[in-house]
PDB file of N, CA and C in Angstrom:
ATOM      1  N   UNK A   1     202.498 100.667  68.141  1.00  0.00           N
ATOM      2  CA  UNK A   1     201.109 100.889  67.793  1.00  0.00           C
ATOM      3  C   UNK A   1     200.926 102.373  67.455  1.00  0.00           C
ATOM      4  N   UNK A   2     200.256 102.744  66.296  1.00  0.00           N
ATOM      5  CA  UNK A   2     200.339 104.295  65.764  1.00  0.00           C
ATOM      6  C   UNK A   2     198.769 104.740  66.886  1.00  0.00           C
ATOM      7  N   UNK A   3     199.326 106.349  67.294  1.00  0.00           N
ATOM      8  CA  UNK A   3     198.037 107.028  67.932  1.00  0.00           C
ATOM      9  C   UNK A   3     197.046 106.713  67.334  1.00  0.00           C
ATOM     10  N   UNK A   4     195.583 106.293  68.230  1.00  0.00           N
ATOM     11  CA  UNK A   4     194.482 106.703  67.651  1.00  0.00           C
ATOM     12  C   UNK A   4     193.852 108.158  68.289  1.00  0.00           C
ATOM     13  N   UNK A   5     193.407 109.049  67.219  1.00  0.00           N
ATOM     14  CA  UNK A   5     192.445 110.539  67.359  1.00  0.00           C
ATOM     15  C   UNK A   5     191.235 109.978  67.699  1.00  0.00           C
ATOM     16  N   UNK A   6     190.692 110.031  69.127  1.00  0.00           N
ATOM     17  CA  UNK A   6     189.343 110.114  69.522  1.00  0.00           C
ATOM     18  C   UNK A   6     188.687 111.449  69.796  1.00  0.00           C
ATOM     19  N   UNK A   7     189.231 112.317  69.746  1.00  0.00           N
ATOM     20  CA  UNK A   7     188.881 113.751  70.167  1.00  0.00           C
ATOM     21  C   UNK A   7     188.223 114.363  68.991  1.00  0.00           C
ATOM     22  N   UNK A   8     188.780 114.319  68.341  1.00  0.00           N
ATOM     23  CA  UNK A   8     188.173 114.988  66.880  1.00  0.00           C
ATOM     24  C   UNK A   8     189.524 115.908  65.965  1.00  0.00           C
ATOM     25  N   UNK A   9     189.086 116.855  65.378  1.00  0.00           N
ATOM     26  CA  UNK A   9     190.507 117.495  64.146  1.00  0.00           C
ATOM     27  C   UNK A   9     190.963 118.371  65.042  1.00  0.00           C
ATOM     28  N   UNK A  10     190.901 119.003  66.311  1.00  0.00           N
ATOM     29  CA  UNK A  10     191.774 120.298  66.646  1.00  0.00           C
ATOM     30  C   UNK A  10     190.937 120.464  68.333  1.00  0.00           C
ATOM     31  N   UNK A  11     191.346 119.151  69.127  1.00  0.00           N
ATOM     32  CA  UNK A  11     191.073 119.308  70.542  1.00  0.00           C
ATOM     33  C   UNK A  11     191.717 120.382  71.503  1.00  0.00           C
ATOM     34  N   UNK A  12     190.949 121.037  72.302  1.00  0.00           N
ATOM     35  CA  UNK A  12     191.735 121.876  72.647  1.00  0.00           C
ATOM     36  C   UNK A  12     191.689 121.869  74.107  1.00  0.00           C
ATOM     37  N   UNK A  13     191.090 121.418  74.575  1.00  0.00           N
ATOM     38  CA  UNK A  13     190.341 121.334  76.661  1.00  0.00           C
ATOM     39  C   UNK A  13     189.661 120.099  76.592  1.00  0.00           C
ATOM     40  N   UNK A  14     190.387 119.282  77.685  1.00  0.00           N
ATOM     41  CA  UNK A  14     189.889 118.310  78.507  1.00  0.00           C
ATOM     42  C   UNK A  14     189.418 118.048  79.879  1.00  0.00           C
ATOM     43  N   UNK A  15     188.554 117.574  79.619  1.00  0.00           N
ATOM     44  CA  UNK A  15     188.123 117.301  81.659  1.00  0.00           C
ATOM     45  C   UNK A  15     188.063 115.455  81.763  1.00  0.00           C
ATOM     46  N   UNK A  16     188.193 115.187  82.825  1.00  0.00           N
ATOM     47  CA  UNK A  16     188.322 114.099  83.248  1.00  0.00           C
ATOM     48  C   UNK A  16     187.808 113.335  84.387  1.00  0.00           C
ATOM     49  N   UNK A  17     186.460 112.920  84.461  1.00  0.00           N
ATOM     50  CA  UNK A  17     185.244 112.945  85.436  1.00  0.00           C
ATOM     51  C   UNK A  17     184.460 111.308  84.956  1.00  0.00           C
ATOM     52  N   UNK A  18     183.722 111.312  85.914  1.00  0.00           N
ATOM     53  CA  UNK A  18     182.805 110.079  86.048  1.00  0.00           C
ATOM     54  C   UNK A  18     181.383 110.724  85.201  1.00  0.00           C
ATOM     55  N   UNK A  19     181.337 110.932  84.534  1.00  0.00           N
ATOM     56  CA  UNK A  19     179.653 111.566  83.625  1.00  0.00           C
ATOM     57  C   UNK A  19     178.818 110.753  83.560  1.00  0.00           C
ATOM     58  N   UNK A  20     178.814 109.306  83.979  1.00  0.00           N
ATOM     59  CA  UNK A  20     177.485 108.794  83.172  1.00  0.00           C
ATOM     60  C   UNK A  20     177.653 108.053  84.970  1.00  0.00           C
ATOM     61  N   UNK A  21     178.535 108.345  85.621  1.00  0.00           N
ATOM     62  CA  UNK A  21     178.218 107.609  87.209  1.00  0.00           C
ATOM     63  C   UNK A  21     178.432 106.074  87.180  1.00  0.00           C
ATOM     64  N   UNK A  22     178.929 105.377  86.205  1.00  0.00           N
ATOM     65  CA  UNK A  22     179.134 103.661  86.429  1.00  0.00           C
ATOM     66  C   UNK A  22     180.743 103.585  87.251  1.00  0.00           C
ATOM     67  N   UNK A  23     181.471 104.006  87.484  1.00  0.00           N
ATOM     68  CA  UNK A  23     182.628 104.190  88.348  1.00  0.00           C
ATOM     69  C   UNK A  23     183.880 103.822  87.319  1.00  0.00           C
ATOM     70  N   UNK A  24     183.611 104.372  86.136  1.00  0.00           N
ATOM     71  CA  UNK A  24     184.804 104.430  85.299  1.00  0.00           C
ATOM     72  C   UNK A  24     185.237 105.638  85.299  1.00  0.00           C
ATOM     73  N   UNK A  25     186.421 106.132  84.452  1.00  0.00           N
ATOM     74  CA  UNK A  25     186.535 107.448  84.046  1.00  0.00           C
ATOM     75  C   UNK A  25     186.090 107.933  83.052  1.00  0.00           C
ATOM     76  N   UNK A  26     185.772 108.998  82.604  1.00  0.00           N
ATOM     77  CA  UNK A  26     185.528 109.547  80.849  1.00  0.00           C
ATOM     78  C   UNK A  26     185.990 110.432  80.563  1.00  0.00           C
ATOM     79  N   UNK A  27     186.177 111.132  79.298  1.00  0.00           N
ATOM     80  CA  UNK A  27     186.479 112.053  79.113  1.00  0.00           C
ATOM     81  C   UNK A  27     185.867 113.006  78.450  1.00  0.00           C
ATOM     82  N   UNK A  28     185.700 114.434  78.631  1.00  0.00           N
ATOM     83  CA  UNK A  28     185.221 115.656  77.255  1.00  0.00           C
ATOM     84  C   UNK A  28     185.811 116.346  76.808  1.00  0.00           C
ATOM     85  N   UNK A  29     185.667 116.409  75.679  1.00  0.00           N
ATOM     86  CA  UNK A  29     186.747 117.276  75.048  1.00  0.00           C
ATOM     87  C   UNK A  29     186.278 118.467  74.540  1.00  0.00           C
ATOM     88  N   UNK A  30     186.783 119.757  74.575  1.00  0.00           N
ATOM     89  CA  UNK A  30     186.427 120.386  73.327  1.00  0.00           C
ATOM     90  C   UNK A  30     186.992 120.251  72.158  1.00  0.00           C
ATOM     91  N   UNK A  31     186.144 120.352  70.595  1.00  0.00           N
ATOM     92  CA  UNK A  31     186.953 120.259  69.649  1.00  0.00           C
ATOM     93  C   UNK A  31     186.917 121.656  68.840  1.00  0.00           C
ATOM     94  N   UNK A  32     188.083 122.446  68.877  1.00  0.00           N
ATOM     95  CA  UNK A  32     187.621 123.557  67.979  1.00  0.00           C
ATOM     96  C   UNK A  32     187.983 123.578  66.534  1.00  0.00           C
ATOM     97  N   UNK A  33     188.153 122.345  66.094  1.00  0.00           N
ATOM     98  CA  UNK A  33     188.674 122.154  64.308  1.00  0.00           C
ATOM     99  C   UNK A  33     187.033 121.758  64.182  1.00  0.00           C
ATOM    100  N   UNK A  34     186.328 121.263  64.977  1.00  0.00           N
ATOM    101  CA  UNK A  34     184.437 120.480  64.610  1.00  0.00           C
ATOM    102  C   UNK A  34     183.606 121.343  65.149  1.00  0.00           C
ATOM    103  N   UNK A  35     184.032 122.347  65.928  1.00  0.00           N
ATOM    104  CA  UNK A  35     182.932 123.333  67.059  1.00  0.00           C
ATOM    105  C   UNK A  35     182.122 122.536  67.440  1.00  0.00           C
ATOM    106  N   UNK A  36     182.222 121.543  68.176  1.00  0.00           N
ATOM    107  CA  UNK A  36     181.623 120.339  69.345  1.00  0.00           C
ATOM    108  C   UNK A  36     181.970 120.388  70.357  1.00  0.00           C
ATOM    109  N   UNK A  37     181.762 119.639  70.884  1.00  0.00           N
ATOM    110  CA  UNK A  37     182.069 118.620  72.103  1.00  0.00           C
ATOM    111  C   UNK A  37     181.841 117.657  72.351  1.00  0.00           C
ATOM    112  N   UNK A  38     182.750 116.553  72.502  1.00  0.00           N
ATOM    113  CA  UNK A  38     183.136 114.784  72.731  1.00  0.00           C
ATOM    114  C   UNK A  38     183.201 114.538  74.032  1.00  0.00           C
ATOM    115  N   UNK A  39     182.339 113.323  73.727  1.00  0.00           N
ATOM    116  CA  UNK A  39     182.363 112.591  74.985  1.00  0.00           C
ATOM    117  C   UNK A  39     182.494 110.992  75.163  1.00  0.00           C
ATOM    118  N   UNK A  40     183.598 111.029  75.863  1.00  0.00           N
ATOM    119  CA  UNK A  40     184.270 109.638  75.413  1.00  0.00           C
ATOM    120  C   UNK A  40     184.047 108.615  76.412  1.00  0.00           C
ATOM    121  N   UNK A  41     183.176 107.225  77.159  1.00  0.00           N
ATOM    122  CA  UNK A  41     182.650 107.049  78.230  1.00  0.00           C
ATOM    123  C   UNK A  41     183.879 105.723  78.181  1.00  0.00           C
ATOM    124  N   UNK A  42     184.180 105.928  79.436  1.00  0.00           N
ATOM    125  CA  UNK A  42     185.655 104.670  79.970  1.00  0.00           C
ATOM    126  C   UNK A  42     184.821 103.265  79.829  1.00  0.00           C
ATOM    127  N   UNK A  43     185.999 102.601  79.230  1.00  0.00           N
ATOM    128  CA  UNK A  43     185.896 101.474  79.330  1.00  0.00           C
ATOM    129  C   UNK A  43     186.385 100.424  80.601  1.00  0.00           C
ATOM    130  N   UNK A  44     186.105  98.983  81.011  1.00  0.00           N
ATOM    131  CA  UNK A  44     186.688  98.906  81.939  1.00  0.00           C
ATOM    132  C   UNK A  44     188.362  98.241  82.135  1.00  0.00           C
ATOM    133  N   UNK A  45     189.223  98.083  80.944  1.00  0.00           N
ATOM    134  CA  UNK A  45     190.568  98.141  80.360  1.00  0.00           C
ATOM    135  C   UNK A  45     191.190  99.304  80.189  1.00  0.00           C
ATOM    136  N   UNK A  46     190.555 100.737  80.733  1.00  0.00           N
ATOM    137  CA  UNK A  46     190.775 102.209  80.697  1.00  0.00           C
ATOM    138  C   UNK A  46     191.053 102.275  79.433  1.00  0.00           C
ATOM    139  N   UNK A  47     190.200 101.935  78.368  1.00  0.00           N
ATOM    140  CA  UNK A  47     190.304 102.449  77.179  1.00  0.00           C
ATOM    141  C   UNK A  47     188.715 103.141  76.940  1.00  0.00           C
ATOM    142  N   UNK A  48     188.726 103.906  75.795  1.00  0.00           N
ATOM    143  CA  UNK A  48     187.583 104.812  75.503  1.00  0.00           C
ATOM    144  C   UNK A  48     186.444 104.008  74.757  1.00  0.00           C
ATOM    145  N   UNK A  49     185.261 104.156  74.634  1.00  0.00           N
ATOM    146  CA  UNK A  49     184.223 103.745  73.812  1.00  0.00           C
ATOM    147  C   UNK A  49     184.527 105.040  72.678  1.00  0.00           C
ATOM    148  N   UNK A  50     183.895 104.953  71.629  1.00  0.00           N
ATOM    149  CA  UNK A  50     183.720 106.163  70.272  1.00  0.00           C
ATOM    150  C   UNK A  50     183.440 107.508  70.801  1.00  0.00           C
ATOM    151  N   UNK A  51     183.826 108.412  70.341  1.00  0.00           N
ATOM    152  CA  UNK A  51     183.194 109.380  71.023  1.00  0.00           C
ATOM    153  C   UNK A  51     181.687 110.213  70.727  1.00  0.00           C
ATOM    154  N   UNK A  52     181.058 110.703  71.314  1.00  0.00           N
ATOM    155  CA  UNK A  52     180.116 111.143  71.101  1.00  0.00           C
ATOM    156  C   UNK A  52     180.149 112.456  70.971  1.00  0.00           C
ATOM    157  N   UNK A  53     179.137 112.926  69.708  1.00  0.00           N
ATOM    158  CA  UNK A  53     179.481 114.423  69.568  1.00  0.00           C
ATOM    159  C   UNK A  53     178.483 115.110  69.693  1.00  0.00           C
ATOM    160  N   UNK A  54     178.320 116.243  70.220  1.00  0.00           N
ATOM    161  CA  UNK A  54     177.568 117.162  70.300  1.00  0.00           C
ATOM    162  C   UNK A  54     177.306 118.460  69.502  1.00  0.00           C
ATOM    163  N   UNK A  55     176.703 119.282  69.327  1.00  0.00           N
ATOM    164  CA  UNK A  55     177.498 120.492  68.531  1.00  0.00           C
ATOM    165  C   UNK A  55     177.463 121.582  69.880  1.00  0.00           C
ATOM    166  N   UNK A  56     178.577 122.763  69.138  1.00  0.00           N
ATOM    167  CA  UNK A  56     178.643 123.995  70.351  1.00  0.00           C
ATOM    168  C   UNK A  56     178.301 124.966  69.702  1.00  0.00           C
ATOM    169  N   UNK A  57     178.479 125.026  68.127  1.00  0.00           N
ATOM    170  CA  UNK A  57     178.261 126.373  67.482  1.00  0.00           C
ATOM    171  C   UNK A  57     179.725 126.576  67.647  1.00  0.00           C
ATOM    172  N   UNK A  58     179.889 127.863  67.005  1.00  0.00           N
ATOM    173  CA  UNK A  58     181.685 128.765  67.051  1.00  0.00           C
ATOM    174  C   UNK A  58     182.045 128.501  68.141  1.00  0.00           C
ATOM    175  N   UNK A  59     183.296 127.617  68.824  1.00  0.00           N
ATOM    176  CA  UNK A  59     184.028 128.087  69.954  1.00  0.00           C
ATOM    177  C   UNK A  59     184.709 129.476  70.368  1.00  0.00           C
ATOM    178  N   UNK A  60     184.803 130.025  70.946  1.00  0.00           N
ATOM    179  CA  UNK A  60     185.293 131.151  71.079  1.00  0.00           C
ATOM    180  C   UNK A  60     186.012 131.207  72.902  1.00  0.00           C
ATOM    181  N   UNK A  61     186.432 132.327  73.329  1.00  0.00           N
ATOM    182  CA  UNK A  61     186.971 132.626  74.784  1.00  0.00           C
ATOM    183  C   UNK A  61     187.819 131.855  74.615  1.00  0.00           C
ATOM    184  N   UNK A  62     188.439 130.632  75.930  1.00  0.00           N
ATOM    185  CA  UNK A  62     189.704 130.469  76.259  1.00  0.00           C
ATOM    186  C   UNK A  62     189.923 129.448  75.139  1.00  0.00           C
ATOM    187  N   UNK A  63     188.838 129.219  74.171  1.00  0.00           N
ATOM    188  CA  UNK A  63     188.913 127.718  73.357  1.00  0.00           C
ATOM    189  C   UNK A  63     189.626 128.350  72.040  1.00  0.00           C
ATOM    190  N   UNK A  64     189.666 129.882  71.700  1.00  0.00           N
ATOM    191  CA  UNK A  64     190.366 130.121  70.492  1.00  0.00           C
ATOM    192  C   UNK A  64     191.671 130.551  70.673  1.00  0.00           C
TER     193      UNK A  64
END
């Protein structure tokens, strides 16, 4: 099965937390190829729903 990119063009930092509190996992990403941030809410097969994007403006500090 070829990778699927849920993160976006140039992920660079992940965290790995309960965010929305239903007792799955999720994930956020930063993306510094989109200057966002994704948020990917667990499914219960530990696979991802789409991700959701936010904007950040320029990443910069430990993200460049």
């Amino acid at each position: 099965m070829a990778p699927v990119n849920y993160a976006g063009a140039n992920p660079t930092s992940v965290i790995i937390g309960d965010f929305n509190g239903d007792g799955k996992l999720d994930l956020a990403v930063a993306d510094l190829g989109g200057n966002n941030g994704n948020l990917l809410l667990g499914n219960e097969a530990g696979t991802f729903q789409s991700a959701l994007s936010f904007a950040a403006g320029t990443l910069t500090g430990p993200f460049r």
